[in-house]
Protein backbone atom coordinates (compact mmCIF):
# COMPACT_ATOMS: atom_id res chain seq x y z
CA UNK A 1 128.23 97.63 106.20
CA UNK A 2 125.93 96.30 109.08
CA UNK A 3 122.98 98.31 108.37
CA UNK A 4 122.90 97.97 104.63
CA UNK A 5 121.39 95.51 102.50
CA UNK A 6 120.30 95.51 99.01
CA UNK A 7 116.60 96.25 99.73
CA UNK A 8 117.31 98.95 102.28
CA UNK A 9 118.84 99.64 105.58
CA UNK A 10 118.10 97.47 108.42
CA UNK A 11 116.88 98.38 110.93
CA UNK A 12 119.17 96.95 113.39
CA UNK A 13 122.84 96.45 112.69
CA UNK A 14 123.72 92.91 112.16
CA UNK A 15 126.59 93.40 114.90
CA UNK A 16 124.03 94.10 117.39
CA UNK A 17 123.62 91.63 120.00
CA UNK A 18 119.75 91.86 119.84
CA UNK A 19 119.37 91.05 115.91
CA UNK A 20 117.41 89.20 114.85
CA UNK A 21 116.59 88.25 118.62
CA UNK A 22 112.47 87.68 119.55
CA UNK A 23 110.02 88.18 117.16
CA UNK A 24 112.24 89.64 114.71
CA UNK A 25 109.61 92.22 113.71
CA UNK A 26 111.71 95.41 115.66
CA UNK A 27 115.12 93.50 115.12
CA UNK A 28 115.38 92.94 111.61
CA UNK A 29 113.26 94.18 108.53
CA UNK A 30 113.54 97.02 106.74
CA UNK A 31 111.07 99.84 107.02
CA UNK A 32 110.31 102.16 105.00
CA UNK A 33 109.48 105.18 107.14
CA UNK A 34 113.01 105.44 108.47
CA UNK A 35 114.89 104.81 105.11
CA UNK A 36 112.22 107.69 103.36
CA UNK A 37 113.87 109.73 106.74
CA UNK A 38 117.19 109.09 105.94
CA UNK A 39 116.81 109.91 102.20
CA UNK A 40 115.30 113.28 103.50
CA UNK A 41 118.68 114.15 105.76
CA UNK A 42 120.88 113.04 103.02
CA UNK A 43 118.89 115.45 100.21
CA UNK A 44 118.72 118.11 102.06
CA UNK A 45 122.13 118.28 104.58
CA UNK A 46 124.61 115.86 103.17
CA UNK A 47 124.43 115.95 98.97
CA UNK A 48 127.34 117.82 98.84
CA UNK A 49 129.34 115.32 99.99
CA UNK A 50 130.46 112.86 97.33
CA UNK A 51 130.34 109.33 99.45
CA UNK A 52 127.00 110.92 100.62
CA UNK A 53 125.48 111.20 97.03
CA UNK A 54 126.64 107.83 95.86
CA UNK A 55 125.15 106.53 99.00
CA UNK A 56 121.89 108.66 98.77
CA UNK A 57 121.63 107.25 94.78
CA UNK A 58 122.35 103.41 95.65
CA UNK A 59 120.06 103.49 98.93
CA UNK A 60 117.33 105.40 97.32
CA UNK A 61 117.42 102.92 93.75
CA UNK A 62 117.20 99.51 96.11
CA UNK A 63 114.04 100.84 97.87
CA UNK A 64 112.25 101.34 94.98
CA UNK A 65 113.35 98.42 93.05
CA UNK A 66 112.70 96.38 95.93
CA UNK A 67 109.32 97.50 96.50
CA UNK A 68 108.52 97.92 92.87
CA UNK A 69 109.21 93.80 92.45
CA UNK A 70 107.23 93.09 95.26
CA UNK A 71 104.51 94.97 94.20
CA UNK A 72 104.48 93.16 90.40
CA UNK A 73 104.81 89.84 92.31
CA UNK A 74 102.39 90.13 95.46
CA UNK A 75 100.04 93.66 94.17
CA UNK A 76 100.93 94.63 97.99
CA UNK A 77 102.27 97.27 99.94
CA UNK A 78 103.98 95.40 103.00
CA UNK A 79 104.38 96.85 106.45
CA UNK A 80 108.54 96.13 106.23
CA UNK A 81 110.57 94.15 104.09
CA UNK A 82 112.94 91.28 104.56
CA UNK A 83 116.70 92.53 105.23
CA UNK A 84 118.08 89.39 103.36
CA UNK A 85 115.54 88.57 100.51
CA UNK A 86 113.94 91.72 100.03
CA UNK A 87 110.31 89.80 100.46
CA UNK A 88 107.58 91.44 101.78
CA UNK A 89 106.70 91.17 105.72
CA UNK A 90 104.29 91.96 108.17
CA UNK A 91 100.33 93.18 107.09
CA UNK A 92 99.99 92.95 103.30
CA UNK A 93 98.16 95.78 101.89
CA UNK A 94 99.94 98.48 103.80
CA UNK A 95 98.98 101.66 102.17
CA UNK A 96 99.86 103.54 105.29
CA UNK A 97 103.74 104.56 105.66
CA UNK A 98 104.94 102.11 102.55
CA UNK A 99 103.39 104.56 100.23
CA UNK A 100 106.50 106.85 100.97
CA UNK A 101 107.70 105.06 98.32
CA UNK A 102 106.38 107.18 95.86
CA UNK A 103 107.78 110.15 97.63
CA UNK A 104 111.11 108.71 97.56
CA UNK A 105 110.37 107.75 93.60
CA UNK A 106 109.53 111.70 92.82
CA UNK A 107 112.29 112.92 95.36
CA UNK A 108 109.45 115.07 97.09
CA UNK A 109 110.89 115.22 100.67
């Protein structure tokens, strides 16, 4: 419950005492590279687990709906994503690590 939010997990628990603390750019946003990771674990280690599938499902459809509305409403790839609006962050046009996206989308781990 302190890592998730409806775009993706955090990157820092919200319990932490160094959320959303400096910058905010380590502290905060989601990023893609690590959820992609934790997809990956989940598919291939955890599926068999019930609570792991239904988490694996319900993570995997908020990235990409998440990043598919940003992308009709900005035409960007964003370096992270805001934990609490979903909104893109960082350097627009991120083609590099965001396009794990459509990994996740195909389920090619």
């Amino acid at each position: 419950e302190h890592l998730w939010s409806n775009f993706g997990i955090r990157s820092l628990s919200t319990k932490d005492p160094f959320f959303m603390q400096g910058d905010k750019y380590w502290t905060e946003p989601i990023w893609i590279p690590m959820n992609y990771l934790l997809l990956r674990g989940l598919k291939y280690y955890y599926l068999e687990n019930p609570n792991a599938s239904e988490f694996y499902t319900a993570l995997r459809e908020n990235i990409i709906k998440n990043t598919v509305k940003t992308w009709r409403e900005t035409h960007n790839f964003w370096e992270n994503y805001d934990s609490f609006t979903g909104e893109g962050k960082g350097f627009p046009s991120f083609t590099g690590w965001t396009t794990l996206v459509l990994l996740i989308f195909s389920e090619n781990y």
